[in-house]
Protein backbone atom coordinates (compact mmCIF):
# COMPACT_ATOMS: atom_id res chain seq x y z
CA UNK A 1 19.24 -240.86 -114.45
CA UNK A 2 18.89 -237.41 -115.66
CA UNK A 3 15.47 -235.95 -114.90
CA UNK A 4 14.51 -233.42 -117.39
CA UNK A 5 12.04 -232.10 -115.36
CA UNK A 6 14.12 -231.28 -112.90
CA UNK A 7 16.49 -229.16 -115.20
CA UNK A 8 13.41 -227.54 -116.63
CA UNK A 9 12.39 -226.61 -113.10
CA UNK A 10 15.94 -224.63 -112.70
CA UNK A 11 15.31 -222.74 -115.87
CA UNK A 12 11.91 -221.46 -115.36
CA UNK A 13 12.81 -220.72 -112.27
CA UNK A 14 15.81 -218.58 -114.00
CA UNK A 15 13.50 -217.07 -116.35
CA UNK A 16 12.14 -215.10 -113.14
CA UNK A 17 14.91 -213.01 -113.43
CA UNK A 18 14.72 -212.20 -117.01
CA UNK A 19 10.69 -211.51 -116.55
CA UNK A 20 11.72 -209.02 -114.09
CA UNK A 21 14.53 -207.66 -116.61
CA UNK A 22 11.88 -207.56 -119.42
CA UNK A 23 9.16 -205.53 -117.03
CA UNK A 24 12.15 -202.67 -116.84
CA UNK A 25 12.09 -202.06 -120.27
CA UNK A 26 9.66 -199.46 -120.75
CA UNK A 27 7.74 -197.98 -124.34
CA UNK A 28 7.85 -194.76 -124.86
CA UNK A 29 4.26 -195.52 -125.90
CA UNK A 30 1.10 -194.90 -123.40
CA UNK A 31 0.05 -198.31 -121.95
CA UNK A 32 -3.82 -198.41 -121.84
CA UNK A 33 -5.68 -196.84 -119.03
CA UNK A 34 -6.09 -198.78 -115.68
CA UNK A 35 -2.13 -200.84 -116.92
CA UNK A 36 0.39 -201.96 -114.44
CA UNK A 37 2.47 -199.33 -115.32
CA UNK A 38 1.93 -196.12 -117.34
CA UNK A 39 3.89 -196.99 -120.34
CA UNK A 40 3.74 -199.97 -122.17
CA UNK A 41 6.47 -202.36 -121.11
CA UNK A 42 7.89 -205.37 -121.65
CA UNK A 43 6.63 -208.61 -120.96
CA UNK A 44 7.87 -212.47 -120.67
CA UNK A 45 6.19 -214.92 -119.45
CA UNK A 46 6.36 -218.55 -119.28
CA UNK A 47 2.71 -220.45 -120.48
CA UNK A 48 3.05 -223.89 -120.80
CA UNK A 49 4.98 -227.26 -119.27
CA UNK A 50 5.35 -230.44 -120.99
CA UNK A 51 7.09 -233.86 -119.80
CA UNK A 52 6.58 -237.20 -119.17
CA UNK A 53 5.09 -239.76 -120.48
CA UNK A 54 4.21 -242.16 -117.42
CA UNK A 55 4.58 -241.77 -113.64
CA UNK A 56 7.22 -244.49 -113.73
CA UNK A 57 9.47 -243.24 -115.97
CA UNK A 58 12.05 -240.55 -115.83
CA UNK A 59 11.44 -238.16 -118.86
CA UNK A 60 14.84 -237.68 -121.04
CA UNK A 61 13.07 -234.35 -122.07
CA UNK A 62 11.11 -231.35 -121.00
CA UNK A 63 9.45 -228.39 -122.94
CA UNK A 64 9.14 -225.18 -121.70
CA UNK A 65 6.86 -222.65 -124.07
CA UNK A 66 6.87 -219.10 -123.32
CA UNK A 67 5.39 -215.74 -124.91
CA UNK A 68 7.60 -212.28 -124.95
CA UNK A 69 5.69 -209.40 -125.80
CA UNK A 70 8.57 -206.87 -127.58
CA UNK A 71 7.50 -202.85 -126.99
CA UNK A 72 6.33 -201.42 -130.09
CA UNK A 73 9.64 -199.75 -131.13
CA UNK A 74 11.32 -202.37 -129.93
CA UNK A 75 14.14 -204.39 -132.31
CA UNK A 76 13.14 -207.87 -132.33
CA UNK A 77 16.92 -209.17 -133.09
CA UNK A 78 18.48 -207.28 -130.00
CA UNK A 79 15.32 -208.63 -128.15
CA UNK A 80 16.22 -212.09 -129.09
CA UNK A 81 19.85 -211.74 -128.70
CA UNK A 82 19.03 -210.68 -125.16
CA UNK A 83 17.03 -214.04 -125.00
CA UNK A 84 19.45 -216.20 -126.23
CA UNK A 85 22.37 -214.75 -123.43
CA UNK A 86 20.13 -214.71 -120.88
CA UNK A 87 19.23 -218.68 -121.32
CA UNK A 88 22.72 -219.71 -122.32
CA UNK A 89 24.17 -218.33 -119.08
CA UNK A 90 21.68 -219.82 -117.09
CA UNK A 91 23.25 -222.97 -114.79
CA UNK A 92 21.39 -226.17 -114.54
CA UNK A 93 23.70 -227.37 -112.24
CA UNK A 94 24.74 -230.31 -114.33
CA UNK A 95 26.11 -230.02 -117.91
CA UNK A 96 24.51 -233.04 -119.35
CA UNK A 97 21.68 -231.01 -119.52
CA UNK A 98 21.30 -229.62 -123.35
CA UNK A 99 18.87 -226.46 -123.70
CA UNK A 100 17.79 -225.93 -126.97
CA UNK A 101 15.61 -222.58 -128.13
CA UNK A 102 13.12 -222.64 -130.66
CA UNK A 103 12.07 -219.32 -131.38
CA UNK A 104 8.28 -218.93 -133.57
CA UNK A 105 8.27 -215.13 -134.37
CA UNK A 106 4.85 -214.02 -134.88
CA UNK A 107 5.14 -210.24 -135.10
CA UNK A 108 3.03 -207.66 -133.76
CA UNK A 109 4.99 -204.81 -132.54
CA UNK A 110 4.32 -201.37 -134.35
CA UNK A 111 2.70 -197.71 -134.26
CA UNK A 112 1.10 -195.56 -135.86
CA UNK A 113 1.62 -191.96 -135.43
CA UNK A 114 -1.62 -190.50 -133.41
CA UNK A 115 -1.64 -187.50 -134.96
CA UNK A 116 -2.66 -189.35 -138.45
CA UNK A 117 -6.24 -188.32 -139.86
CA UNK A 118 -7.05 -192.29 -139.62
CA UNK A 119 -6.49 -192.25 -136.29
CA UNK A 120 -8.06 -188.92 -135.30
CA UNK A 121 -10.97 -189.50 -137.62
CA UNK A 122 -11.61 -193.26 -136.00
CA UNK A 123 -11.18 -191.84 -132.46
CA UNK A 124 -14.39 -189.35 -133.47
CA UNK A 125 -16.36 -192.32 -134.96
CA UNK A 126 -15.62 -194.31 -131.19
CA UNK A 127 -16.69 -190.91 -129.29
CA UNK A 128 -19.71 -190.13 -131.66
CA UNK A 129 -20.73 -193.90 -130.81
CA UNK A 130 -19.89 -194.17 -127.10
CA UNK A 131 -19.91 -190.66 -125.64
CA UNK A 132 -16.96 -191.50 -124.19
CA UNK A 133 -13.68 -189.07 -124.41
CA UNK A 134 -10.70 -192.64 -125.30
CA UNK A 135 -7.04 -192.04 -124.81
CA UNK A 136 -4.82 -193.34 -127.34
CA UNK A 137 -2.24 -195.89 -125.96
CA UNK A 138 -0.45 -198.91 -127.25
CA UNK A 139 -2.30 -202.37 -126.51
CA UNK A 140 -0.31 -204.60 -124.54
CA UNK A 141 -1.07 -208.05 -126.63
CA UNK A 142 -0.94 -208.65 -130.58
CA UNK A 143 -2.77 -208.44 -133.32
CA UNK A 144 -3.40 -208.75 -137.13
CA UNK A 145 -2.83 -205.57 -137.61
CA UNK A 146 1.13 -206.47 -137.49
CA UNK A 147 0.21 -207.93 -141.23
CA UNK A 148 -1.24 -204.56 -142.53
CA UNK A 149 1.48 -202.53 -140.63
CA UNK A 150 4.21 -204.79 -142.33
CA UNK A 151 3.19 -203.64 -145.50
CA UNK A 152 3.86 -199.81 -144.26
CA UNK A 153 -0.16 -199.19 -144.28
CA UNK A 154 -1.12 -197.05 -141.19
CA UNK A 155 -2.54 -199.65 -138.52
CA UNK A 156 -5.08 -198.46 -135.40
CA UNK A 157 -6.51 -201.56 -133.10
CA UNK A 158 -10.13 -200.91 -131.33
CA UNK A 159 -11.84 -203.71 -129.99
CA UNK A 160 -14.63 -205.37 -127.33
CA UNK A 161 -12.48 -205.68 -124.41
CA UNK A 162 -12.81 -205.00 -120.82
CA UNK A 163 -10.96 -205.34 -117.54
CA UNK A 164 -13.95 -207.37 -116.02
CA UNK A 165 -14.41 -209.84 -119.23
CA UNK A 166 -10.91 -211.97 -118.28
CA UNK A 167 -9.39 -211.82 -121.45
CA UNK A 168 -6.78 -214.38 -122.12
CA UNK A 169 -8.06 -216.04 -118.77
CA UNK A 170 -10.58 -218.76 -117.62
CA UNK A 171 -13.79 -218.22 -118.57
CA UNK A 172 -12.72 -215.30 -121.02
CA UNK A 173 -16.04 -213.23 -122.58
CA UNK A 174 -16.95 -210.37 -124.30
CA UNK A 175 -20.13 -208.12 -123.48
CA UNK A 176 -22.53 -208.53 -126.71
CA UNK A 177 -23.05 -204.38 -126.32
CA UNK A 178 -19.31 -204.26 -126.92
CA UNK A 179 -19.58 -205.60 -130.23
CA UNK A 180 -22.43 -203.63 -131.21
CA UNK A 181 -20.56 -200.44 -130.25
CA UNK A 182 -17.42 -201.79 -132.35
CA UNK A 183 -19.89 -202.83 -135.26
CA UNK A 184 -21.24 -199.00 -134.78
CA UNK A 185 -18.13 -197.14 -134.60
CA UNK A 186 -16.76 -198.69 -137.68
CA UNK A 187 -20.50 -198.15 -139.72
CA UNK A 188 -19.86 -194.42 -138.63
CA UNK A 189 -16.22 -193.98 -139.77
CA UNK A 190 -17.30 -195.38 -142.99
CA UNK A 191 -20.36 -193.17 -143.73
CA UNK A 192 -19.12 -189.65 -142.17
C-alpha cells in the first residue's frame, strides 16, 4: 500500500531546502535587536504533522501545516508562486502520491515610515516610560496591526515581549512589569 506518511516524510524533508532559500531573502527593514540576522528575513517553517488513525492501519493521507513569514515589502503572490514551484518540483519518489496546497493567507506584512510623527512621538512616550533609548526595527511575527495598515492608516507594533519569556514556545509568559510599562507608555502618548 501507499503510506502517506512516508511521502509526507520526503516533502518536509524537501521543504529544508526551501527554509534555507526563504532565510536568504533578506528585508531591507532592521530585524529587532539581539535577531539571527540584522535584517529581517524570511522565514518558513513547518509546525504541525497529522496522520493516522490507528497503529494498524496504513494512512491513505497525511497533512503537513506550515507558517511562512513574507518580509514586510515583500509581494505575497511572487511569494506564493515561489511556494507553489518549489513543492510541485519536489519528487516523492512515486507518482501515486498527489500533493495538494491549501494556502490560508492571514496578512501581516507592512511598514510604516519611521520618520512619521506617530512613530517618533510613540518612541518618546516608550523612552519617557522606560528610560530606555529603543531602536526601531521590523518585528519578525504578525500582528493586528496588518488590519489597520490594510486600510492605509499608519501602523507601529510595541508590546510585552522578551527574549527570556519563550514566546511562541513551551511555557510562553510575559513579565506583569511589561504590561504595566506598555499600559504606561500608551497613557503617556495619549496625554502629552
Amino acid at each position: 500500500a501507499l503510506n502517506a506518511v512516508e511521502g509526507l516524510c520526503k516533502l518536509v524533508t524537501n521543504l529544508e531546502k526551501f527554509k534555507s532559500f526563504r532565510e536568504n531573502k533578506l528585508s531591507k527593514f532592521d530585524a529587532p535587536p539581539g535577531s539571527y540576522k540584522p535584517k529581517v528575513w524570511g522565514r518558513f517553517s513547518v509546525t504541525m504533522l497529522q496522520a493516522g488513525m490507528k497503529s494498524n492501519i496504513i494512512p491513505g493521507s497525511a497533512t503537513a501545516t506550515f507558517d511562512m513569514r513574507l518580509l514586510p515589502e515583500e509581494d505575497e503572490d511572487k511569494a506564493r508562486m515561489e511556494l507553489e514551484e518549489f513543492i510541485s518540483k519536489v519528487d516523492l519518489g512515486d507518482p501515486r502520491y498527489k500533493v495538494e496546497l491549501n494556502i490560508s493567507l492571514s496578512g501581516g506584512n507592512y511598514f510604516t515610515d519611521p520618520s512619521l510623527p506617530l512613530v517618533q512621538n510613540f518612541r518618546a512616550a516608550i523612552e519617557k516610560v522606560t528610560g530606555k533609548t529603543i531602536p526601531i526595527a521590523a518585528e519578525l511575527g504578525g500582528n493586528d496591526g496588518r488590519y489597520t495598515s490594510a486600510k492605509g492608516i499608519p501602523t507601529i507594533c510595541y508590546g510585552p515581549i522578551r527574549n527570556d519569556t519563550n514566546f511562541h514556545g513551551v511555557n510562553e509568559f510575559i513579565w506583569l512589569e511589561d504590561i504595566k510599562s506598555v499600559r504606561d507608555a500608551i497613557c503617556w502618548y495619549l496625554t502629552h
